[in-house]
N, C-alpha and C. Protein backbone atom coordinates (compact mmCIF):
# COMPACT_ATOMS: atom_id res chain seq x y z
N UNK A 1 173.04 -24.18 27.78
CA UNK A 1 173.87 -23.77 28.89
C UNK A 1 173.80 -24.80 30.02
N UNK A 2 172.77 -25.77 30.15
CA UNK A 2 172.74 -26.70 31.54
C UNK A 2 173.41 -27.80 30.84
N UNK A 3 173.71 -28.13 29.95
CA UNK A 3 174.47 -28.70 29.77
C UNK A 3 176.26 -28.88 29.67
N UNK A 4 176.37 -27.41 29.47
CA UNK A 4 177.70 -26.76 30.17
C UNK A 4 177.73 -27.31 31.80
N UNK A 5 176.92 -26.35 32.12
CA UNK A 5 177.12 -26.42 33.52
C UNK A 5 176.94 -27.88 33.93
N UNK A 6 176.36 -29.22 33.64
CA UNK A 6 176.71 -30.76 33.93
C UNK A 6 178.29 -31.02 33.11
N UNK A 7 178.81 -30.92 32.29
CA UNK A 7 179.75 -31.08 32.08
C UNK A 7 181.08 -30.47 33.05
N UNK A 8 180.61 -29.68 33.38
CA UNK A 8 181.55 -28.80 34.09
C UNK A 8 181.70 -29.33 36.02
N UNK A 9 180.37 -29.67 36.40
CA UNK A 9 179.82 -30.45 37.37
C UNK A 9 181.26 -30.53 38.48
N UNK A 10 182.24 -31.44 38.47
CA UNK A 10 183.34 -31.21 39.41
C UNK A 10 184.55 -30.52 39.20
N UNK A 11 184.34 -29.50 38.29
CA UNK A 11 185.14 -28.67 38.38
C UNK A 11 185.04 -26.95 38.95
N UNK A 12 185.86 -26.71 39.96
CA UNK A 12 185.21 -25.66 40.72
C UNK A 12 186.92 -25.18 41.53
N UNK A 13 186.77 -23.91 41.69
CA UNK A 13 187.88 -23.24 41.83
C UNK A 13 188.87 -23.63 43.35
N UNK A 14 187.49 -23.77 44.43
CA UNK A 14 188.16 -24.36 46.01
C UNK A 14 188.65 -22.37 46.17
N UNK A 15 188.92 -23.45 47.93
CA UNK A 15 189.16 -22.53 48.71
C UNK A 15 190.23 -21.91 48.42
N UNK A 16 191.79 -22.69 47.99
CA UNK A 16 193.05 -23.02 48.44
C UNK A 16 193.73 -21.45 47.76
N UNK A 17 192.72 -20.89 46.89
CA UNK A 17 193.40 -19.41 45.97
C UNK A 17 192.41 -17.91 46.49
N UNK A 18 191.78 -18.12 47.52
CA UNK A 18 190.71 -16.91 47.75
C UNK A 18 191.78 -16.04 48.53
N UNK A 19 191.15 -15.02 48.93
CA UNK A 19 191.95 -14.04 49.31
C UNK A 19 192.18 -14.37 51.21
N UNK A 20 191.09 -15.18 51.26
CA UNK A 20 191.28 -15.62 53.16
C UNK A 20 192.56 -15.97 53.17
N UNK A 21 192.72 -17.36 52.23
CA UNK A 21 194.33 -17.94 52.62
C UNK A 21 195.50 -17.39 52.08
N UNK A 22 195.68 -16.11 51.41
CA UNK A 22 196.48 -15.48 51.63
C UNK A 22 197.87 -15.27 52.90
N UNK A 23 199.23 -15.37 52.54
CA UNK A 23 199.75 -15.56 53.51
C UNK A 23 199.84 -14.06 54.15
N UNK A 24 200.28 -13.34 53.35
CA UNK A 24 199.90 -11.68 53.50
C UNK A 24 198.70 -11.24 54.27
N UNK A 25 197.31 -11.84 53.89
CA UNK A 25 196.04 -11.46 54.93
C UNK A 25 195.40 -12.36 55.97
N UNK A 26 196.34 -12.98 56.65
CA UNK A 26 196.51 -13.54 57.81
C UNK A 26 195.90 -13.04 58.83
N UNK A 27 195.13 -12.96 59.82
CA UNK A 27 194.72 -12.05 61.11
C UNK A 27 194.32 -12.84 62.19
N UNK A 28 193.86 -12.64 63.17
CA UNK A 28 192.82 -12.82 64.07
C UNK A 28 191.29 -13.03 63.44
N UNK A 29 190.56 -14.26 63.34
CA UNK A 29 189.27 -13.75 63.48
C UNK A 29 188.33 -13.41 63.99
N UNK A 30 188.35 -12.09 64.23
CA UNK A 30 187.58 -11.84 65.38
C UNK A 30 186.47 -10.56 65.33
N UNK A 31 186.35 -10.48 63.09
CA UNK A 31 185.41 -9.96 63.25
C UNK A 31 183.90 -10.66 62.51
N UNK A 32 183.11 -10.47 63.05
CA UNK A 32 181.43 -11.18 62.53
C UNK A 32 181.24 -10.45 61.32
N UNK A 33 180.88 -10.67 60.19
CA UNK A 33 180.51 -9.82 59.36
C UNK A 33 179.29 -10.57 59.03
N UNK A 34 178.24 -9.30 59.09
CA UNK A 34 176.49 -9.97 58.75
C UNK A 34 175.68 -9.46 57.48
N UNK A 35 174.81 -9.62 57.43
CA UNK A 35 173.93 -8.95 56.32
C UNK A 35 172.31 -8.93 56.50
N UNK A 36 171.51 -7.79 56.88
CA UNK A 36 170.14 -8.35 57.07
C UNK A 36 169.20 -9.04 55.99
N UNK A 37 170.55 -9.24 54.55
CA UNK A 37 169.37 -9.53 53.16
C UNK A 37 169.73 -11.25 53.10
N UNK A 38 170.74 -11.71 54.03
CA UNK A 38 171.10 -13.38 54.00
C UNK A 38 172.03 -13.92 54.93
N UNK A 39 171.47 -14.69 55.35
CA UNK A 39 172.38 -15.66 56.24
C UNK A 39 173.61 -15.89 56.24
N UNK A 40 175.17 -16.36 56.96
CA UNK A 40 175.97 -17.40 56.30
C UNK A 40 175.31 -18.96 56.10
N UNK A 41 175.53 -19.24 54.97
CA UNK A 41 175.06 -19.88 54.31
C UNK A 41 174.12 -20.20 53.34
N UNK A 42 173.31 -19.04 53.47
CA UNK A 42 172.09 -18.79 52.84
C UNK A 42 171.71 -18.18 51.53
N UNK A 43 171.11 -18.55 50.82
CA UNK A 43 170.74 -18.19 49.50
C UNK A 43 170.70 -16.66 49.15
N UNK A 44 171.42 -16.36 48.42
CA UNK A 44 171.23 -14.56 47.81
C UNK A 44 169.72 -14.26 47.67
N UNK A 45 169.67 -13.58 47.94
CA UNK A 45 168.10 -12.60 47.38
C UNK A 45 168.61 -12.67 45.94
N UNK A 46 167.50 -13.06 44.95
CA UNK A 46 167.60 -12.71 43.53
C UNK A 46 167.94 -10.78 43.38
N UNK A 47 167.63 -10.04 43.89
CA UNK A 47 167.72 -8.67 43.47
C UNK A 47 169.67 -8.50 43.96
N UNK A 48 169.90 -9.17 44.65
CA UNK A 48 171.74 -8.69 44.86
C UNK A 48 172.45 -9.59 43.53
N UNK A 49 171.40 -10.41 42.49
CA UNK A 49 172.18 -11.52 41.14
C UNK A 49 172.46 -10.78 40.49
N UNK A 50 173.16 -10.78 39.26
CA UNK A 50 173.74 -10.17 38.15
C UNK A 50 172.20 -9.96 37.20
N UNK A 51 172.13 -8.87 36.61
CA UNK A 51 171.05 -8.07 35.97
C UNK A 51 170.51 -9.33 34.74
N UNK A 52 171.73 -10.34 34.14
CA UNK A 52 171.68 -11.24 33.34
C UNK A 52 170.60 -12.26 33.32
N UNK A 53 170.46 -12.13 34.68
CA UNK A 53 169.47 -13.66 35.06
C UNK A 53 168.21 -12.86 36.19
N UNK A 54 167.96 -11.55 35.85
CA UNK A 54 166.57 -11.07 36.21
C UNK A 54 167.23 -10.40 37.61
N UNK A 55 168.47 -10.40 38.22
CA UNK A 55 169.10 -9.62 39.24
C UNK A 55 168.69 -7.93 39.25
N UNK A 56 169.13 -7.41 40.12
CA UNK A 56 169.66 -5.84 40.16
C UNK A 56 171.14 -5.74 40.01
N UNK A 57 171.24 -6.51 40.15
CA UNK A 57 173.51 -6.03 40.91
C UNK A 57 173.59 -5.30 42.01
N UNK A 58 172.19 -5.35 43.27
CA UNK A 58 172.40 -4.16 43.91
C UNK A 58 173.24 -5.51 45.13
N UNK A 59 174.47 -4.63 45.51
CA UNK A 59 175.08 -5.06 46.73
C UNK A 59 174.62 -5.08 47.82
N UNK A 60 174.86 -6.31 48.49
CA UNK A 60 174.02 -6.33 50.03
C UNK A 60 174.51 -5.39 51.32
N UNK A 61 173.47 -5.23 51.90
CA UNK A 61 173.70 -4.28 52.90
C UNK A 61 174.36 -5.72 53.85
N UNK A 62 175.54 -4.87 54.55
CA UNK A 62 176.75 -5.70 55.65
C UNK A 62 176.91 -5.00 56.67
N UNK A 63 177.22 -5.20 57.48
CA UNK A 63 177.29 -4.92 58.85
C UNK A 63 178.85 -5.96 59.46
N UNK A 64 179.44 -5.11 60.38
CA UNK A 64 180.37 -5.91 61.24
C UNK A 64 180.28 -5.47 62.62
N UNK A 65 181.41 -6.16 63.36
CA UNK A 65 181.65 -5.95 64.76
C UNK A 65 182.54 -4.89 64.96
N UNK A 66 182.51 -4.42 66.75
CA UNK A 66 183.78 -3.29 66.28
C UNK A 66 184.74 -4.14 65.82
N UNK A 67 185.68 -2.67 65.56
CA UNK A 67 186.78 -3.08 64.62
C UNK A 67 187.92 -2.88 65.55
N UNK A 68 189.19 -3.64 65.38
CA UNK A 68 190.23 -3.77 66.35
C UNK A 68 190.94 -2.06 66.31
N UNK A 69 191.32 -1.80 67.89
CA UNK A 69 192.18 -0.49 67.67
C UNK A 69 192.88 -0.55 66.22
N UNK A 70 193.06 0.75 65.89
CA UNK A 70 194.37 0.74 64.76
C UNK A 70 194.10 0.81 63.25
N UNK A 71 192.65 0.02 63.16
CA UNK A 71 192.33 0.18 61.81
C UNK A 71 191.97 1.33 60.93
N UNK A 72 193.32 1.29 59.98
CA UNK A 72 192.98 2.31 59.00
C UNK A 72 192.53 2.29 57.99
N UNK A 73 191.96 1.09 57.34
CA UNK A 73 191.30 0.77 56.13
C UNK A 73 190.34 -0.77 56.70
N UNK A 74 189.48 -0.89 55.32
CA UNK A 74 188.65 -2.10 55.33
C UNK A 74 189.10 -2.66 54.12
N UNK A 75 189.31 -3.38 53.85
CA UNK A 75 189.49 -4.29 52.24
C UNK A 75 188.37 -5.64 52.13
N UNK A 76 187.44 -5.15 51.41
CA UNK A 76 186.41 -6.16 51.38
C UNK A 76 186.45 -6.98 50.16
N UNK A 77 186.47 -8.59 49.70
CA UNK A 77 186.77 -9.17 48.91
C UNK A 77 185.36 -10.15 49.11
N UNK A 78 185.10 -9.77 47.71
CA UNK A 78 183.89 -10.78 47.12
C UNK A 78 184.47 -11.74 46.33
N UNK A 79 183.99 -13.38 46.28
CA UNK A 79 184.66 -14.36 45.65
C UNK A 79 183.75 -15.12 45.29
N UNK A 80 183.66 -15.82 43.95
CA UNK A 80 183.07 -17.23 43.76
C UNK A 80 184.13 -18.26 43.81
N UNK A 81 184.10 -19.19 44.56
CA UNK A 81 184.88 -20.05 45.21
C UNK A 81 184.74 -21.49 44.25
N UNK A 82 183.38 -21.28 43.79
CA UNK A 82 183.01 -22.57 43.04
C UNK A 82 182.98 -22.20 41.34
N UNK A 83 183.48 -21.24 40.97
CA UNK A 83 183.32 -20.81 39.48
C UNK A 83 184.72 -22.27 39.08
N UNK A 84 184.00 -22.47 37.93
CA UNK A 84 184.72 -23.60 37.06
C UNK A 84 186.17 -23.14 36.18
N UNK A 85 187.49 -22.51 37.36
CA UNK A 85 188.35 -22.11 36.74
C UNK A 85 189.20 -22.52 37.67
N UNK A 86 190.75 -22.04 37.61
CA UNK A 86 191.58 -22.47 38.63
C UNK A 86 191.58 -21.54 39.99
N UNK A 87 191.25 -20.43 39.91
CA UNK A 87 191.15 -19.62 41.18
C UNK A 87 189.68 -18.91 41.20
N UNK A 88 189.41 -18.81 42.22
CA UNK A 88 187.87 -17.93 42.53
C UNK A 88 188.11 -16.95 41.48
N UNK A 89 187.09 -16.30 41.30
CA UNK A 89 186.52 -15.26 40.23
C UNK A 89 186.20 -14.14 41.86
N UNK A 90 187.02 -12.94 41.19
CA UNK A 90 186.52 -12.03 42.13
C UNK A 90 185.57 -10.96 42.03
N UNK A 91 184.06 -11.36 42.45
CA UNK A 91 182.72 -10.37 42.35
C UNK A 91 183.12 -8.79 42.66
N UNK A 92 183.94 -8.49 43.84
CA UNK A 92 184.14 -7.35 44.30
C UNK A 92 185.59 -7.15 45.02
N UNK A 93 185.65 -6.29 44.79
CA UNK A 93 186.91 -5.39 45.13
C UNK A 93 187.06 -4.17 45.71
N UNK A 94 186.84 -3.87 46.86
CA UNK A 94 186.87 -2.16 47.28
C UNK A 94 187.71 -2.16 48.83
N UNK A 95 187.89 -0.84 48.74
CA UNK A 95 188.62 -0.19 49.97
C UNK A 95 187.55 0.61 51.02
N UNK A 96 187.78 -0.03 52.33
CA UNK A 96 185.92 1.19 52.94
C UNK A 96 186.83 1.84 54.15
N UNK A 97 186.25 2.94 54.59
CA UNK A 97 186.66 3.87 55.33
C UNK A 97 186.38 3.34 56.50
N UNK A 98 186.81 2.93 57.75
CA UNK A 98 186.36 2.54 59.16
C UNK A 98 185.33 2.97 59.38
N UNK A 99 185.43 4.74 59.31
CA UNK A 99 184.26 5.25 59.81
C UNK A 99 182.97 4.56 59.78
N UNK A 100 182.98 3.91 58.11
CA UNK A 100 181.58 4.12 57.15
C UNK A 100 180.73 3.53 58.53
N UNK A 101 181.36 2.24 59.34
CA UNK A 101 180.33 1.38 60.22
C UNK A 101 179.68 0.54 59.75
N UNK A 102 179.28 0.46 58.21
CA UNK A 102 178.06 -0.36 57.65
C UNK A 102 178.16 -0.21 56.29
N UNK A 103 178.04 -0.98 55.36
CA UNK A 103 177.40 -0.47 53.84
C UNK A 103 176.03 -1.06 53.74
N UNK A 104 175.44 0.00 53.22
CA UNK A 104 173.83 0.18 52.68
C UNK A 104 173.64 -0.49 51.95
N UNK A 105 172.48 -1.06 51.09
CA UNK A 105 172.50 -1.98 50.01
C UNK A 105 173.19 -0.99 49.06
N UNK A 106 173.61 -1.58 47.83
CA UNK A 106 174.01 -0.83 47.20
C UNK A 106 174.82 0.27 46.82
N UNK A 107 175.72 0.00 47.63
CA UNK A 107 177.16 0.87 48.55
C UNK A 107 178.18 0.37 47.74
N UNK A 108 178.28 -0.56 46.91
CA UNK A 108 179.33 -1.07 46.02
C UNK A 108 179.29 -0.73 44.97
N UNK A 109 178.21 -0.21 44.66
CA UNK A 109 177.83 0.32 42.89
C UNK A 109 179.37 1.19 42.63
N UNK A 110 179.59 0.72 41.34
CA UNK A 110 181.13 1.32 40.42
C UNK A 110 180.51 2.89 40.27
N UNK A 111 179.64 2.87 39.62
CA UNK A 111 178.78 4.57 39.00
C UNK A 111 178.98 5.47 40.53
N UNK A 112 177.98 4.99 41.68
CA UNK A 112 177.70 5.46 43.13
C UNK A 112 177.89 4.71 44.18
N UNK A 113 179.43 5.01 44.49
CA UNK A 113 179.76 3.82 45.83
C UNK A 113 179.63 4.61 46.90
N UNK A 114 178.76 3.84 48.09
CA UNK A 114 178.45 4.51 49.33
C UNK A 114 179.56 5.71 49.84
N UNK A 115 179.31 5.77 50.72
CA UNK A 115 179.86 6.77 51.91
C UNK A 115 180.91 6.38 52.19
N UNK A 116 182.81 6.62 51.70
CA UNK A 116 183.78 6.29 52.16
C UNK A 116 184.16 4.75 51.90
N UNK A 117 183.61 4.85 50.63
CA UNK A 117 183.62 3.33 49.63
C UNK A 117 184.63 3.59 48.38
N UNK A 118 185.86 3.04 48.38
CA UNK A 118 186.95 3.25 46.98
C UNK A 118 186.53 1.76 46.25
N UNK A 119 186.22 1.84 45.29
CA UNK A 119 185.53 0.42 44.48
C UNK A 119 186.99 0.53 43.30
N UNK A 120 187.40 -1.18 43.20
CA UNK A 120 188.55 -1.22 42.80
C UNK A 120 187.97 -2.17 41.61
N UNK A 121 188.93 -2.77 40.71
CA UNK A 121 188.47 -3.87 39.68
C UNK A 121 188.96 -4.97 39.92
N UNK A 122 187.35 -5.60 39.71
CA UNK A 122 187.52 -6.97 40.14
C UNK A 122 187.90 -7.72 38.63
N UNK A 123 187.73 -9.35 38.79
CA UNK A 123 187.63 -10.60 38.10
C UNK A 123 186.76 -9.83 36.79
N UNK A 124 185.87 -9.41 36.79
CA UNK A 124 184.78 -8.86 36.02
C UNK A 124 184.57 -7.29 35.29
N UNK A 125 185.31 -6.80 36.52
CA UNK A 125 184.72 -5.04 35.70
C UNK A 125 185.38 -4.61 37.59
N UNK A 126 184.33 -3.21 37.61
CA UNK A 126 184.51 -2.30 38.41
C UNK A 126 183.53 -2.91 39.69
N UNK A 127 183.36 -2.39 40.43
CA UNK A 127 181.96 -2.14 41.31
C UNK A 127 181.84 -3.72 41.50
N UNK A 128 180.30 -3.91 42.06
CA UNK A 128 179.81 -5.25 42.77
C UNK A 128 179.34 -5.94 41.23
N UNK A 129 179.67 -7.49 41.09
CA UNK A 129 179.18 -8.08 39.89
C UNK A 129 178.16 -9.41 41.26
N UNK A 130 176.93 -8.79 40.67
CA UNK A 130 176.26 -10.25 41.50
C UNK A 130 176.51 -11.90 40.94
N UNK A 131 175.76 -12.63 41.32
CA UNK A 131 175.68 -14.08 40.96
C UNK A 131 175.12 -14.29 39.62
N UNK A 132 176.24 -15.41 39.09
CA UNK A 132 175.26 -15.74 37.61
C UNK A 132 175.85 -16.49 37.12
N UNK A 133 175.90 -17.73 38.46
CA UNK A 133 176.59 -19.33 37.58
C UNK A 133 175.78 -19.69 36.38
N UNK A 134 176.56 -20.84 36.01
CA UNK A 134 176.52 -21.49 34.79
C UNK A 134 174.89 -22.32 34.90
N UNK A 135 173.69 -22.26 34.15
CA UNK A 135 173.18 -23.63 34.41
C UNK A 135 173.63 -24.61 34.81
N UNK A 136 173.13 -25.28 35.99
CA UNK A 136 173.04 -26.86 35.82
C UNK A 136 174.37 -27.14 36.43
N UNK A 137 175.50 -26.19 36.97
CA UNK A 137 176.64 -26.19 37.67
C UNK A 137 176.51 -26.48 39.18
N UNK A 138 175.22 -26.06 39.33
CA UNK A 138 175.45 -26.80 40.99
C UNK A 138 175.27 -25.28 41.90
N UNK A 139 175.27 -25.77 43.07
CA UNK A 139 175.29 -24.34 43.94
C UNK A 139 176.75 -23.37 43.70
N UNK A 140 177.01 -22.10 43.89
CA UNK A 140 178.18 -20.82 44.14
C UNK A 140 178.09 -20.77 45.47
N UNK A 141 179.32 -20.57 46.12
CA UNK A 141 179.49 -20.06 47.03
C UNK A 141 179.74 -19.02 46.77
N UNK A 142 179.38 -18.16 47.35
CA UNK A 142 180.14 -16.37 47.47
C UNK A 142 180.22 -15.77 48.58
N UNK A 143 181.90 -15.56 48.51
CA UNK A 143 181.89 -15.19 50.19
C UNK A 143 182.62 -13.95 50.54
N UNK A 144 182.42 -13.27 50.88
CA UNK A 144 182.09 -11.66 51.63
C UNK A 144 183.40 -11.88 52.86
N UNK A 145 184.44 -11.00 52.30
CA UNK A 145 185.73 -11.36 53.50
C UNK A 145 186.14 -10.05 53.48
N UNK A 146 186.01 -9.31 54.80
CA UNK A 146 186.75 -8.30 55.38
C UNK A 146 187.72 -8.31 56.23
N UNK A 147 188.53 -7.59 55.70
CA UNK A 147 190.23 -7.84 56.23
C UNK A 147 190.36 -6.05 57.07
N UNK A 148 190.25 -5.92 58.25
CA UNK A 148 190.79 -4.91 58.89
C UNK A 148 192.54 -4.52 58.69
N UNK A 149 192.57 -3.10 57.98
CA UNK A 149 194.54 -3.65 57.98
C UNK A 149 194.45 -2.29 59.06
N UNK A 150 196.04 -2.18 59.09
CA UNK A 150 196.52 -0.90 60.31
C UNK A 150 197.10 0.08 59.14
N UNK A 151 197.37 0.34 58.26
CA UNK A 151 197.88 1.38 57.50
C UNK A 151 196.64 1.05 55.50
N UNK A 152 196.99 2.26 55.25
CA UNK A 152 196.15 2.45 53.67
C UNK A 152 196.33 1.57 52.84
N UNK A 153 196.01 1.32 52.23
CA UNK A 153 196.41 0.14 50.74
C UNK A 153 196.99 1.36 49.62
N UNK A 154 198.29 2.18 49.05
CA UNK A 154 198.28 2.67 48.02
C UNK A 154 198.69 2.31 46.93
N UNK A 155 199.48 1.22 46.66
CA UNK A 155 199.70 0.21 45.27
C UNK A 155 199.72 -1.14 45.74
N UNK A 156 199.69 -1.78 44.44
CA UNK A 156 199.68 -2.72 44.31
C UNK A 156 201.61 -3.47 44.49
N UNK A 157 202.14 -2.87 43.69
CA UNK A 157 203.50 -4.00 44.16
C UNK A 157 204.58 -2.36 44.03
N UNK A 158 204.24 -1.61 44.59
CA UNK A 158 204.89 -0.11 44.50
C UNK A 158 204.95 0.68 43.43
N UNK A 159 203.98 0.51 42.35
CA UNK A 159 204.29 1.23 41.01
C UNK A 159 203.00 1.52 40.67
N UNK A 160 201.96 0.35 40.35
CA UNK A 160 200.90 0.36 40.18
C UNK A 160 199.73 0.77 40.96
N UNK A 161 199.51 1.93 40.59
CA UNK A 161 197.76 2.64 41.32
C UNK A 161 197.28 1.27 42.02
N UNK A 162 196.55 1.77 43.14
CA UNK A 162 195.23 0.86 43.78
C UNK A 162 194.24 0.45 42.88
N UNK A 163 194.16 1.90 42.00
CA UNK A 163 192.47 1.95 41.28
C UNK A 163 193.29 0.86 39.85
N UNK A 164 194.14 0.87 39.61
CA UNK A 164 194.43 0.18 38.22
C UNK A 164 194.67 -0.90 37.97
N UNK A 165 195.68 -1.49 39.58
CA UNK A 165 195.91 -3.09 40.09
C UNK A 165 194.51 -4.04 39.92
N UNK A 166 194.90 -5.75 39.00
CA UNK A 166 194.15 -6.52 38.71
C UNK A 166 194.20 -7.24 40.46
N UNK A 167 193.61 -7.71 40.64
CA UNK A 167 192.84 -8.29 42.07
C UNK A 167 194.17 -9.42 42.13
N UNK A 168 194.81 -10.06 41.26
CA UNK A 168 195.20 -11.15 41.87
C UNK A 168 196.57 -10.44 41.63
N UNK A 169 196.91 -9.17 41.41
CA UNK A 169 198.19 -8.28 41.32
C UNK A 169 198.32 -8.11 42.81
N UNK A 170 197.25 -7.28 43.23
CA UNK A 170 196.79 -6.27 44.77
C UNK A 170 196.73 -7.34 45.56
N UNK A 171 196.34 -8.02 45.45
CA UNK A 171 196.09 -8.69 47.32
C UNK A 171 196.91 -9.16 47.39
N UNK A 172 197.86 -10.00 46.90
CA UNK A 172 199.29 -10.92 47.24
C UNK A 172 200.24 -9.51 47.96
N UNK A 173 200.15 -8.10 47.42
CA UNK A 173 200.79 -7.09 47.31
C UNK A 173 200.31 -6.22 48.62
N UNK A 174 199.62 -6.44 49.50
CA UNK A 174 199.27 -5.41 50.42
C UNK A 174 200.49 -6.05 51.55
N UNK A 175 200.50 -5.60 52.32
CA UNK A 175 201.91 -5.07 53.42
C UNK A 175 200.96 -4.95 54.85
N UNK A 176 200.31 -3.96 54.75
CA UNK A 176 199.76 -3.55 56.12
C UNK A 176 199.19 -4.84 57.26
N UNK A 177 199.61 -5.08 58.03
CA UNK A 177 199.21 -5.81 59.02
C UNK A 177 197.60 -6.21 59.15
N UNK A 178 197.54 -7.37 59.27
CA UNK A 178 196.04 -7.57 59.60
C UNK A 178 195.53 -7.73 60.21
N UNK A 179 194.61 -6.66 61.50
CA UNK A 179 194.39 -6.60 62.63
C UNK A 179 193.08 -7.73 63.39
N UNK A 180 192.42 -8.09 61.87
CA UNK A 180 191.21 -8.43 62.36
C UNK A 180 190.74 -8.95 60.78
N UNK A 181 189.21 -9.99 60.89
CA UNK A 181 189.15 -9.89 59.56
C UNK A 181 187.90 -11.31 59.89
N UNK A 182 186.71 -11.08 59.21
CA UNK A 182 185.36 -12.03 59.02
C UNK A 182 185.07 -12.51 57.59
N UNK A 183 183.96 -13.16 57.72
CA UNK A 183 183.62 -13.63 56.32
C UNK A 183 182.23 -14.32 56.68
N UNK A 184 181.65 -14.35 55.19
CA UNK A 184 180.24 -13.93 54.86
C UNK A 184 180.08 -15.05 53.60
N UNK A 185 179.39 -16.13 53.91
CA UNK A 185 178.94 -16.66 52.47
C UNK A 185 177.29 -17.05 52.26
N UNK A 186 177.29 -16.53 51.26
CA UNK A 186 175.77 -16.75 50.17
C UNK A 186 176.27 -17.06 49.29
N UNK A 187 174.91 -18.16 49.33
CA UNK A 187 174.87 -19.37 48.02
C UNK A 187 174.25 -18.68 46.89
N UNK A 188 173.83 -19.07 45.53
CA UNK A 188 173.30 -19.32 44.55
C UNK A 188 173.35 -20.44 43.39
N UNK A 189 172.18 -20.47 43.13
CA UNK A 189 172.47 -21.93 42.17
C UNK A 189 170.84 -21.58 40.80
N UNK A 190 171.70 -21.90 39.69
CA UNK A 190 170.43 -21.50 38.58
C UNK A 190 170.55 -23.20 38.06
């Protein structure tokens, strides 16, 4: 496998397809989004990695700033930015309730998603997929982007469920205004 991952060496997905530059999720940035388990910039805790490489999959506890009048949903988008394909690979996918204020560690789980947590399907499956580059590929970025909108997310391009829409269906497809919106990156590298 580290030999994959040197072969693979400058090939990496970039910014230019994540859900930030979206022309649709456009906003103000003007919200902080934090985490007490890592820095921006800073290395994942092995227990938030994919179960594959000795992880939990447990999702990091996040925190933001208030949130702009108006907001009726959260849309939180997990990305590997550096996965060796043409667009980020999306770790996570969910819808959070304003109220919630915070997710707990482990608030993304597909089986038990926190308090006013709708977990959608990502790149991978359901729920939070932690880190688990390639050997020998170099550092992941993974970056944690909350988009404040002013109205619900209920399909994807007017036909298709929330819960059934593929990630790169749904986000080109949301409508609701974007009031506000931060971002969050942790590294990993095997």
């Amino acid at each position: 496998m580290t030999l994959l991952g040197r072969l693979l060496k400058n090939r990496r997905a970039g910014e230019t397809h994540t859900a930030w530059n979206l022309p649709n999720l456009q906003g103000p940035e003007q919200l902080t989004l934090t985490s007490e388990d890592f820095g921006d910039g800073d290395t994942l805790p092995l227990e938030q990695c994919a179960k594959q490489i000795g992880g939990a999959d447990l999702s990091p506890r996040l925190a933001w700033t208030p949130l702009p009048p108006g907001t009726a949903q959260l849309l939180l988008v997990v990305e590997d930015i550096d996965v060796p394909i043409s667009k980020p690979a999306v770790h996570c996918l969910a819808l959070v309730d304003p109220a919630a204020g915070h997710l707990e560690p482990g608030a993304l789980s597909y089986r038990q998603p926190g308090p006013g947590v709708r977990v959608l399907r990502s790149t991978i499956g359901r729920g939070y997929h932690g880190p688990a580059p390639i050997k020998g590929h170099g550092p992941h970025r993974y970056v944690f982007q909350l988009f404040a909108l002013s109205a619900a997310v209920d399909s994807a391009s007017g036909t298709t469920p929330v819960d059934r829409a593929r990630p790169r269906a749904l986000l080109p497809a949301i409508t609701a205004p974007v009031l506000g919106r931060g971002r969050l990156t942790g590294v990993y590298e095997r």
